[in-house]
C-alpha atoms as a PDB file:
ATOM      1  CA  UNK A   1     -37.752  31.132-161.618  1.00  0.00           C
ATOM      2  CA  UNK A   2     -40.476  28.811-162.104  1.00  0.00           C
ATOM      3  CA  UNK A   3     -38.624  27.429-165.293  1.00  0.00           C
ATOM      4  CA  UNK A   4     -35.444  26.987-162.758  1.00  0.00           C
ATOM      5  CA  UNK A   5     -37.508  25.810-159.736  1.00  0.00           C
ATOM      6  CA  UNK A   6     -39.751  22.840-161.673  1.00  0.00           C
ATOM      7  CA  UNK A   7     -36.503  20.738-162.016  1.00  0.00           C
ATOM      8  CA  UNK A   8     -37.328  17.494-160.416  1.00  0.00           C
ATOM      9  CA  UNK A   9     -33.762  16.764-159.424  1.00  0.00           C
ATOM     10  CA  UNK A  10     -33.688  19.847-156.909  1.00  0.00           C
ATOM     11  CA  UNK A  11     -35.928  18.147-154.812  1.00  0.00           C
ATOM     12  CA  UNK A  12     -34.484  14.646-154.842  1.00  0.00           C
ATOM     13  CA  UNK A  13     -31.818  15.636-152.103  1.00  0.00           C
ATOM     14  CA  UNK A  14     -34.075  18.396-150.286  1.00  0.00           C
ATOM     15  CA  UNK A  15     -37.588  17.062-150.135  1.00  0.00           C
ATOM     16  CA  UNK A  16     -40.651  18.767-151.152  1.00  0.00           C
ATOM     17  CA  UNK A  17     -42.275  19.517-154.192  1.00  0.00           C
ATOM     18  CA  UNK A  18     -41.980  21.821-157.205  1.00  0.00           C
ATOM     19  CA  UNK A  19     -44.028  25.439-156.349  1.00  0.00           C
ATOM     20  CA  UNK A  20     -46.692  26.452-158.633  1.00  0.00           C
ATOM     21  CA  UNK A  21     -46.571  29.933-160.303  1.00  0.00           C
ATOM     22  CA  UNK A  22     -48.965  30.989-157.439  1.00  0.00           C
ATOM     23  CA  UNK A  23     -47.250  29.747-154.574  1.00  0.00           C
ATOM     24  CA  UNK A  24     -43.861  31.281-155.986  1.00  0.00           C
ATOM     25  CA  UNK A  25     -45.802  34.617-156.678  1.00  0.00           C
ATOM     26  CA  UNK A  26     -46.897  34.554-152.924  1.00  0.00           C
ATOM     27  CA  UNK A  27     -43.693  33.774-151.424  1.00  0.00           C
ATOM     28  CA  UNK A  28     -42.011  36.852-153.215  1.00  0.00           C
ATOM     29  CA  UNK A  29     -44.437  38.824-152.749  1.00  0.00           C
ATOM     30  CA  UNK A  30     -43.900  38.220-148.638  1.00  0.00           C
ATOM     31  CA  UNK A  31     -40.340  38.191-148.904  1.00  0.00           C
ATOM     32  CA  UNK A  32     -40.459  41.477-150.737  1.00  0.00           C
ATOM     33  CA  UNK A  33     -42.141  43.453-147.791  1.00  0.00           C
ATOM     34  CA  UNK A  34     -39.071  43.097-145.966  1.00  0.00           C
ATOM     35  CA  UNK A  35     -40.541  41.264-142.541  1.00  0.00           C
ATOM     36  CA  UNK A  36     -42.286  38.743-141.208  1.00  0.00           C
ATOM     37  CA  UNK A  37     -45.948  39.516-140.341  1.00  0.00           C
ATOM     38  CA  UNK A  38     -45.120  40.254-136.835  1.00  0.00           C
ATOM     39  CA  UNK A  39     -42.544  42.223-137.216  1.00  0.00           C
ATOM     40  CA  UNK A  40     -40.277  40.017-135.491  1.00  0.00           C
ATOM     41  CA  UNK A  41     -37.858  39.521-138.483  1.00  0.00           C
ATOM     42  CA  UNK A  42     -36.025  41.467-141.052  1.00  0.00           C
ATOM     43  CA  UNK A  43     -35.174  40.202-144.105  1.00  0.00           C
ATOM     44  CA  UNK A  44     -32.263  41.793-146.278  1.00  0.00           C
ATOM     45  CA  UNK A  45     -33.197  40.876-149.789  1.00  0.00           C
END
């Protein structure tokens, strides 16, 4: 993904900047567990 995600055009509609290989490895990480930290939301990845 970081290949796919460091296209500069992705970001020219959307905003923001292109993740580093950390960032994305953080974010997945999270987003694999399933829930936020509180429990409060589910995620169905």
């Amino acid at each position: 993904m970081i290949k796919v995600l460091a296209e500069r055009a992705l970001y020219d509609y959307t905003g923001g900047e292109i993740p580093s290989l950390k960032l994305l490895e953080k974010r997945y990480a999270a987003q694999t567990v399933g829930h936020s930290e509180d429990g409060s939301q589910w995620w169905l990845n």
